[in-house]
Protein backbone atom coordinates (compact mmCIF):
# COMPACT_ATOMS: atom_id res chain seq x y z
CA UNK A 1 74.80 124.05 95.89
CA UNK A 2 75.43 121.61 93.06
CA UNK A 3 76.93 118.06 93.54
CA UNK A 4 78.55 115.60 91.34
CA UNK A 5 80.17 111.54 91.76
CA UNK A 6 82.85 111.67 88.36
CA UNK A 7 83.24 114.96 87.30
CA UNK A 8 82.43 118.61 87.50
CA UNK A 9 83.50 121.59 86.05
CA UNK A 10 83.68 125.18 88.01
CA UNK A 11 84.65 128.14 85.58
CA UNK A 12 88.11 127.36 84.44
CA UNK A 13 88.78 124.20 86.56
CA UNK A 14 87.62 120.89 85.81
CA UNK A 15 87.79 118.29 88.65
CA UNK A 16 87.65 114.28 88.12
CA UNK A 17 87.57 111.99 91.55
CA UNK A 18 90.36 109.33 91.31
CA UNK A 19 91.43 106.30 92.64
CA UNK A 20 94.26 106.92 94.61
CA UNK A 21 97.25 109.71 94.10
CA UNK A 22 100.11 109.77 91.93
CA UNK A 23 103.49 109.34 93.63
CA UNK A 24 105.75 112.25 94.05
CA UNK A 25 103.24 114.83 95.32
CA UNK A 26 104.21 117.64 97.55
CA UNK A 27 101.79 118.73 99.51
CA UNK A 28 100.71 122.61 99.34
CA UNK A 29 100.54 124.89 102.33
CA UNK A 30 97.03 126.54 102.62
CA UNK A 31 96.55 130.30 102.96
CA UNK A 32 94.44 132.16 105.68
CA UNK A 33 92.59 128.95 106.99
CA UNK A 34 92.01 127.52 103.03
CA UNK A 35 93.16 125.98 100.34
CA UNK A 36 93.33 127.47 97.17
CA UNK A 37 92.56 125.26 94.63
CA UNK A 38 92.88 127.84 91.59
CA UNK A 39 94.23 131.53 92.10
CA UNK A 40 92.06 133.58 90.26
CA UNK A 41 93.58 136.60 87.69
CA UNK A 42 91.04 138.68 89.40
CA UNK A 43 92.07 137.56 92.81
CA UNK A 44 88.52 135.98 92.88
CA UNK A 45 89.84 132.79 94.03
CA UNK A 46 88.49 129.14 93.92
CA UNK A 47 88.92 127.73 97.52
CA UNK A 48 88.15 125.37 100.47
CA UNK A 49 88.04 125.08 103.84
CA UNK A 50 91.96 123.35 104.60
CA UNK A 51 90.89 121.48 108.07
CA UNK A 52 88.65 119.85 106.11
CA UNK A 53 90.85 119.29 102.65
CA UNK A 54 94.68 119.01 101.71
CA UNK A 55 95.96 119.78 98.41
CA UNK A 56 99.18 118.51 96.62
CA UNK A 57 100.87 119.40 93.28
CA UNK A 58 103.85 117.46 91.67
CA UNK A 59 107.02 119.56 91.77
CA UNK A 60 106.84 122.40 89.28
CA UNK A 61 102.95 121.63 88.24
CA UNK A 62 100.80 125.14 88.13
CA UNK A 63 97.88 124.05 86.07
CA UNK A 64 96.67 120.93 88.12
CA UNK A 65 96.49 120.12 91.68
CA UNK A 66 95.12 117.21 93.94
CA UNK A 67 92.88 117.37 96.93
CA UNK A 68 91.78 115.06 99.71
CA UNK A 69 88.99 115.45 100.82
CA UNK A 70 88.19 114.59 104.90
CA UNK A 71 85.03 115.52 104.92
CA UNK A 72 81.58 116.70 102.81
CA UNK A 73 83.12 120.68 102.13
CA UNK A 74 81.91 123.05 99.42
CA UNK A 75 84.35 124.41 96.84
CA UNK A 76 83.76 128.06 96.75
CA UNK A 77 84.52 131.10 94.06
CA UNK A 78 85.11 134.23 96.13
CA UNK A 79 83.34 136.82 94.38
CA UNK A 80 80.45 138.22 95.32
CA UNK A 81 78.80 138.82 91.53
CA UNK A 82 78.57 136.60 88.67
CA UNK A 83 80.16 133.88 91.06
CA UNK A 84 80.10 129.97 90.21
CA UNK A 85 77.65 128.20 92.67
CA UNK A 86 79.63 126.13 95.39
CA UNK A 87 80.35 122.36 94.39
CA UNK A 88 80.08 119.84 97.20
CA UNK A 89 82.85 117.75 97.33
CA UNK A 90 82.11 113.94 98.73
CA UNK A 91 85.34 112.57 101.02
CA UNK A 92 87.79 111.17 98.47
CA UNK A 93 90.59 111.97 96.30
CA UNK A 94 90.28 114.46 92.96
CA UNK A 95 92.13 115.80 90.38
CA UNK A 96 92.04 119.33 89.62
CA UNK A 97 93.21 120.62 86.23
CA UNK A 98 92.99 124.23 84.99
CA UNK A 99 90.93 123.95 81.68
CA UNK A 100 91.99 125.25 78.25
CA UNK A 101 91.18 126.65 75.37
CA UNK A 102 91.83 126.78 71.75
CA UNK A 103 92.37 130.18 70.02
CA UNK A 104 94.01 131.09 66.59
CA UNK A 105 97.37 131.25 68.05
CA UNK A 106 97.04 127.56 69.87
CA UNK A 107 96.22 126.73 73.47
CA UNK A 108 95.84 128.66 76.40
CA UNK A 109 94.64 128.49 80.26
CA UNK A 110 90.85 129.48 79.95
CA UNK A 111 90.68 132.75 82.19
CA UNK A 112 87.79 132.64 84.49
């Protein structure tokens, strides 16, 4: 399991401990017992555990998210091939942003 203190990245998303969170943040229901930091296109999802972790977005945000964290918990990619290796997340606040990339036609989400 890797770990990080500023910054990691985990296929598409890129995550960036902060300070504190921005104001006007809505917090975001978790699904099934988790929180899903990034939906995956192949429904291989990026997620943790939400009794340990709650997420908010600003109102009408889809590419970035912010989590805070309660307690040492692993961010996991649920597939069972080719997955990312779980990142341990420290208690503390981060910023979650889908990454992009540039192709001939301009920017798009990186797919994972």
């Amino acid at each position: 399991m890797k770990t990080f203190t500023k910054a990691a990245a985990q296929g598409d998303i890129y995550i960036m401990r902060i300070a504190e969170l921005p104001a006007g943040l809505v917090r975001v229901a978790p699904e099934n017992g988790r929180v899903v930091v990034a939906h995956s296109e192949t429904g291989h999802n990026h997620v943790m555990d939400a009794e340990r972790v709650e997420m908010y977005r600003l109102p009408d945000e889809i590419y970035e998210c912010f989590l805070v964290v309660k307690e040492v918990t692993p961010l996991e990619h649920l597939r069972a091939w080719d997955t990312h290796e779980s990142l341990l997340h420290e208690p503390g606040i981060y910023r979650v942003r889908r990454q992009r990339e540039h192709v001939p036609e301009g920017w798009r989400r990186a797919a994972d």
